[in-house]
N, C-alpha and C. Protein backbone atom coordinates (compact mmCIF):
# COMPACT_ATOMS: atom_id res chain seq x y z
N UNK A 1 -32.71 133.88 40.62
CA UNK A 1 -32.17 132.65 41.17
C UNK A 1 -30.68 132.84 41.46
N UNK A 2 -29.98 132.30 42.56
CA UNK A 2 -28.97 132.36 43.04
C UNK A 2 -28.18 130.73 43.08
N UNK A 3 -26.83 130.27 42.85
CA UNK A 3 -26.65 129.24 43.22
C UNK A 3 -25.30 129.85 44.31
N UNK A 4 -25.12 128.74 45.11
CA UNK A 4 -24.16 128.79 45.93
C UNK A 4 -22.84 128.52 45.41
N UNK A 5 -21.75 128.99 45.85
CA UNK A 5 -20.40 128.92 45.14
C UNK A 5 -19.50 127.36 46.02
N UNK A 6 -20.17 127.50 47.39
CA UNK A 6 -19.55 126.55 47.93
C UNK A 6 -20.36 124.85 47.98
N UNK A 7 -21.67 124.88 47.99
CA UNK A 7 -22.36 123.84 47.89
C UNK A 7 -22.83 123.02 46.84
N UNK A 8 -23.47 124.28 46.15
CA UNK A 8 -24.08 124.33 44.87
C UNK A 8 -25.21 123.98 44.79
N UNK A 9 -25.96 124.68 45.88
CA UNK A 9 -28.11 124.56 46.27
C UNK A 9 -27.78 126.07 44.98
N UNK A 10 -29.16 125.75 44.80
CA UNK A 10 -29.69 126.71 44.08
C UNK A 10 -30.79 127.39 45.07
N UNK A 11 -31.33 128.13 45.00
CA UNK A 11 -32.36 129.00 45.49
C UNK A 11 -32.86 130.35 45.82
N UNK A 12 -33.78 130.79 45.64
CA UNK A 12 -34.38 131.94 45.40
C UNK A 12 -34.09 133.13 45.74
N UNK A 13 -33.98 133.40 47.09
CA UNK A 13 -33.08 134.29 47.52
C UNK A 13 -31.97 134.09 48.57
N UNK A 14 -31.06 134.50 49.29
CA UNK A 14 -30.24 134.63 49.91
C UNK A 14 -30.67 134.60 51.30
N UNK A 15 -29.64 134.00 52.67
CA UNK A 15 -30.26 134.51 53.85
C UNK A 15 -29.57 135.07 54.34
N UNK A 16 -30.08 136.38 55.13
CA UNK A 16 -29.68 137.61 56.00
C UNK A 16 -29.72 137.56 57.00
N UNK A 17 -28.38 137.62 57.75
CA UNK A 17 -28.53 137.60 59.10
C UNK A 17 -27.13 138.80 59.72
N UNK A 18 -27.38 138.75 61.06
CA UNK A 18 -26.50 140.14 61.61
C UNK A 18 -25.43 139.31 62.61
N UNK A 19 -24.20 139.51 62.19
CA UNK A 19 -23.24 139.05 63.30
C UNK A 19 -23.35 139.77 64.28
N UNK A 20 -22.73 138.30 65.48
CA UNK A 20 -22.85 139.98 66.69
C UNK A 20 -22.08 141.17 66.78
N UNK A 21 -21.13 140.86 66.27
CA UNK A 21 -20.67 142.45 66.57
C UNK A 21 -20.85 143.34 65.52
N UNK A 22 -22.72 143.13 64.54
CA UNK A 22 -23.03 144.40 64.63
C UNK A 22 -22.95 144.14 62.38
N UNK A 23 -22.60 143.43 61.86
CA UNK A 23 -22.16 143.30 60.57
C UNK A 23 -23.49 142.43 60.02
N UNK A 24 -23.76 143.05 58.60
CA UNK A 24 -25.10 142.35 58.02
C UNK A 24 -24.27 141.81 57.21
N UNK A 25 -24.80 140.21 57.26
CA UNK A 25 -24.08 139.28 56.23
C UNK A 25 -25.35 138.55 55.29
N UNK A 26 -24.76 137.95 54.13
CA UNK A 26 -25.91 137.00 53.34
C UNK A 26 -25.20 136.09 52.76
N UNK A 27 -26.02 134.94 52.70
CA UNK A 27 -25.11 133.92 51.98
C UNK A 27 -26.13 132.24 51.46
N UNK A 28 -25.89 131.55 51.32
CA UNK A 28 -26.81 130.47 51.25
C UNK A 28 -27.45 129.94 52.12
N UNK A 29 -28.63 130.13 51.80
CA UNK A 29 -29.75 129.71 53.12
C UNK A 29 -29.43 128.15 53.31
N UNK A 30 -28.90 127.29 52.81
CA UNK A 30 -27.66 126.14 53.45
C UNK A 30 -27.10 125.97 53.87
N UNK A 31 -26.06 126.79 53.69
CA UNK A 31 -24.63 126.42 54.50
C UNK A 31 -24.34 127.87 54.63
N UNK A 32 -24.58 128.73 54.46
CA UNK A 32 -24.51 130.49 54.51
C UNK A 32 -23.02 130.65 53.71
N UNK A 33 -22.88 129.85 52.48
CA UNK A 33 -21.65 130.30 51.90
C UNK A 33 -21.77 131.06 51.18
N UNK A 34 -20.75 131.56 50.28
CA UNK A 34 -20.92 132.02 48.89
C UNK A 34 -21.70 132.07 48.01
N UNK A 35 -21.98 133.22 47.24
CA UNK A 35 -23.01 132.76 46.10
C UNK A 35 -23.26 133.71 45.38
N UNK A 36 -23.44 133.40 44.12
CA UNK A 36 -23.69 134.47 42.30
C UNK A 36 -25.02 134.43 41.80
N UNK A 37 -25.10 135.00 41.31
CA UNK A 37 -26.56 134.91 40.36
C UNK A 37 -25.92 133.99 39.13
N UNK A 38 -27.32 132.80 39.39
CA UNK A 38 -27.21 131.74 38.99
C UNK A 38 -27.50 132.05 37.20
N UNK A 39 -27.22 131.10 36.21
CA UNK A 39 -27.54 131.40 34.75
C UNK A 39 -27.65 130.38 34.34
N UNK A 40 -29.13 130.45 33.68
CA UNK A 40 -30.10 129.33 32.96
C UNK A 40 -29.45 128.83 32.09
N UNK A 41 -28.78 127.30 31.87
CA UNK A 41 -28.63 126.31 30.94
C UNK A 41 -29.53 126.57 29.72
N UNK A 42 -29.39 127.00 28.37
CA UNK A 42 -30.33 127.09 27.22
C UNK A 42 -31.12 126.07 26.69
N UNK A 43 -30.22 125.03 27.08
CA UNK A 43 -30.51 123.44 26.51
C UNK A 43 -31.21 122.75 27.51
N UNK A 44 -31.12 122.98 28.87
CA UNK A 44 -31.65 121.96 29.75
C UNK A 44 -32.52 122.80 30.91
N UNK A 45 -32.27 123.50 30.87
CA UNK A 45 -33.25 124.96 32.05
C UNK A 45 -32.71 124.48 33.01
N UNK A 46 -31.92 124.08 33.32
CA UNK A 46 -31.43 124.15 34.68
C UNK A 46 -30.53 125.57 34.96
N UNK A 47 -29.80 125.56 36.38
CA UNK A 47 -29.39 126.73 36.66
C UNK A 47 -28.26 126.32 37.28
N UNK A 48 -27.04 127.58 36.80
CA UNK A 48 -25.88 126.50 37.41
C UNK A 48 -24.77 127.87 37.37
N UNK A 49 -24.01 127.91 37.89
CA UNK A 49 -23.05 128.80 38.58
C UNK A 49 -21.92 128.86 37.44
N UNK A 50 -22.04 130.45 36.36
CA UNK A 50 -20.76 130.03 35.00
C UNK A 50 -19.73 131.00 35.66
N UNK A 51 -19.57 131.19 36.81
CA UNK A 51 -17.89 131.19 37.45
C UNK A 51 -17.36 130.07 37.44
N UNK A 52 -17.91 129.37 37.58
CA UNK A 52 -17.18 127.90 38.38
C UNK A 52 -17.52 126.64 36.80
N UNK A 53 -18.28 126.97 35.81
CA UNK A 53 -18.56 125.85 34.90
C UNK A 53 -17.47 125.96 33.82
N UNK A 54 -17.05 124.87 33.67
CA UNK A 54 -15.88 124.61 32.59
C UNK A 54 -16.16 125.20 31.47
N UNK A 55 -17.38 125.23 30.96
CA UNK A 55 -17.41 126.16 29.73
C UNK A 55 -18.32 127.31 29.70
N UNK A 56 -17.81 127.88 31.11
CA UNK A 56 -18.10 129.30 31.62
C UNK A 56 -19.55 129.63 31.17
N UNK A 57 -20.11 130.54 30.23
CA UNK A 57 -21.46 131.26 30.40
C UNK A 57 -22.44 130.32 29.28
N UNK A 58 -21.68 129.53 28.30
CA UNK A 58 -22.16 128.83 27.04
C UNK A 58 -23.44 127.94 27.48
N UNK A 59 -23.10 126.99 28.42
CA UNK A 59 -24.41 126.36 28.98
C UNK A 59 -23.78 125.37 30.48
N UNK A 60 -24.44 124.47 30.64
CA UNK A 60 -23.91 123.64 31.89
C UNK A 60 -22.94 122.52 31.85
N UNK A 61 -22.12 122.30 32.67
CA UNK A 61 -21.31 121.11 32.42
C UNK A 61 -21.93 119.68 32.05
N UNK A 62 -22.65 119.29 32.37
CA UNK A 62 -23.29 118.33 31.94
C UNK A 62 -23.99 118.24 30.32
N UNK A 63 -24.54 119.70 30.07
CA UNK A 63 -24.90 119.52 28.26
C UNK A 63 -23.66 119.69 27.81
N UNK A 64 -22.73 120.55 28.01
CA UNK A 64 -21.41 120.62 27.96
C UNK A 64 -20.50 119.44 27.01
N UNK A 65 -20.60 118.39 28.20
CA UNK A 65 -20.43 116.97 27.94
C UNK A 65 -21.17 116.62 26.72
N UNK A 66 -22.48 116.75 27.74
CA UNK A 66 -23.35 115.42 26.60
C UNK A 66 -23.04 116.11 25.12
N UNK A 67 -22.91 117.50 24.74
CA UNK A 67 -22.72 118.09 22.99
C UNK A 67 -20.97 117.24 23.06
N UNK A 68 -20.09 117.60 23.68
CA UNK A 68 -18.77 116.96 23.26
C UNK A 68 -19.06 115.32 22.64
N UNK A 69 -19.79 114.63 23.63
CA UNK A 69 -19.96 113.46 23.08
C UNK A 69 -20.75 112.91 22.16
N UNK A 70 -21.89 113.40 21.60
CA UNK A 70 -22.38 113.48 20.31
C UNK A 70 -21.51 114.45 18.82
N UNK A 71 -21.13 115.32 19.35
CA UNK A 71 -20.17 116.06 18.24
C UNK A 71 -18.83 114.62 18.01
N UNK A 72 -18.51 114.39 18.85
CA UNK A 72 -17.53 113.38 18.60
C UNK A 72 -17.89 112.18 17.97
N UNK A 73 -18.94 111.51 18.04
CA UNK A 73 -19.89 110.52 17.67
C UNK A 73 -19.96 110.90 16.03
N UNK A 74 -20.44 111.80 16.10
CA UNK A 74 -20.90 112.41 14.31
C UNK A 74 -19.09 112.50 13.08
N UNK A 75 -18.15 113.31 13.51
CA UNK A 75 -17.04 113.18 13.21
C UNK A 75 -16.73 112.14 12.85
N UNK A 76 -16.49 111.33 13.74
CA UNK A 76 -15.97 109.58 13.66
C UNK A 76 -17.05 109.36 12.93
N UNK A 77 -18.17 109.73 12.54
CA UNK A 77 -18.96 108.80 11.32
C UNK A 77 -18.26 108.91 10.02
N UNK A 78 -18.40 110.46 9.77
CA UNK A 78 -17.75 111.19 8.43
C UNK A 78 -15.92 111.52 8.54
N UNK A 79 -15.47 111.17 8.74
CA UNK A 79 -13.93 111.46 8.66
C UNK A 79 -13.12 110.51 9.33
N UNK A 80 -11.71 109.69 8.36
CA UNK A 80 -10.99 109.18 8.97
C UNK A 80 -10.09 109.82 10.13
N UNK A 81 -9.36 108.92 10.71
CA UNK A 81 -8.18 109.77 11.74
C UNK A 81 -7.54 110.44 10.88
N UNK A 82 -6.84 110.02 9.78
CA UNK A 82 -6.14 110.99 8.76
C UNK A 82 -6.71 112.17 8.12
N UNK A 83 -8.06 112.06 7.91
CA UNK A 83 -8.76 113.37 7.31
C UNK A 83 -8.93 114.55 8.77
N UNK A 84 -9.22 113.43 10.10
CA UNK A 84 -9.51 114.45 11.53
C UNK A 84 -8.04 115.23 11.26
N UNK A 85 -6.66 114.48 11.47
CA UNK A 85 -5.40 114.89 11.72
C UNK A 85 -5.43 116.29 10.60
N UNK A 86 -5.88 116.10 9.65
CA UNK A 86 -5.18 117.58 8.64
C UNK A 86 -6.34 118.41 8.86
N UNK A 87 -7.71 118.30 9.72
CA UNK A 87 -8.61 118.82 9.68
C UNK A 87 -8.12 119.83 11.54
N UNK A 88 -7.43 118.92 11.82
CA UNK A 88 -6.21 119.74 13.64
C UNK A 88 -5.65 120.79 12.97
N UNK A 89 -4.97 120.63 12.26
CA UNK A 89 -3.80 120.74 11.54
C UNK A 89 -4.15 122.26 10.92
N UNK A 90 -5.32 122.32 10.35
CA UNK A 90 -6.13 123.35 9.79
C UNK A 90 -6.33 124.17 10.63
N UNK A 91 -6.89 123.52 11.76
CA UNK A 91 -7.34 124.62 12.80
C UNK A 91 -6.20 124.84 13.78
N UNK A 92 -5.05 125.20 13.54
CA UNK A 92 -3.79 125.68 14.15
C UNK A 92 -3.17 124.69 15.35
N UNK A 93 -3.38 123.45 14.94
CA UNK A 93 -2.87 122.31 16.18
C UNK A 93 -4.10 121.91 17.45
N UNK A 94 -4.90 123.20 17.53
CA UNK A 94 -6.45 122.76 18.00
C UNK A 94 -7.68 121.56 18.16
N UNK A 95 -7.60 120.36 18.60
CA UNK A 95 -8.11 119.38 18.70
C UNK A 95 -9.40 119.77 18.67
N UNK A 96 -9.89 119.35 17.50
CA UNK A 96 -11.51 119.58 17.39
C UNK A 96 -12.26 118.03 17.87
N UNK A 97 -11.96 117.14 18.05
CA UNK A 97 -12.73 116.09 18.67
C UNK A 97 -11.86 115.82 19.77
């Protein structure tokens, strides 16, 4: 699986075609842009482009999210702001929620 760098279709293979003056090109059978070999989300099977995803090869921006916002949810159950603050503090000024 391939996703596109400029659109972001996913699909199977690439399309090939010959400029005229003579040059074999490939690119998204969409828009004939850019494009990587796509990498399976662990959590959600989707397929999604980790050049371009905020938390690069780990999984997709969207589970991405959705774990930030349950990890944050759970914290705020068990720890005040004062216990979070020396728990930063621990981890070298590093904002863990």
């Amino acid at each position: 699986m391939y996703v596109c760098s400029d659109c972001g279709a996913v699909f199977d293979e690439p399309q090939s075609w010959v400029e005229p003056h003579g040059e074999k090109m490939s690119g998204c059978p969409l828009c004939a842009g850019n494009y990587v070999e796509a990498q399976r989300c662990e959590l959600c099977d989707s397929e999604y482009d980790p050049d371009t995803a905020e938390h690069g090869r780990l999984c997709c921006d969207n589970c991405a999210e959705d774990l930030t916002e349950r990890f944050k949810e759970v914290i705020h159950e068990h720890f005040t702001d004062y216990e979070l603050s020396i728990i930063n503090e621990i981890y070298d000024g590093r904002n863990i929620e």
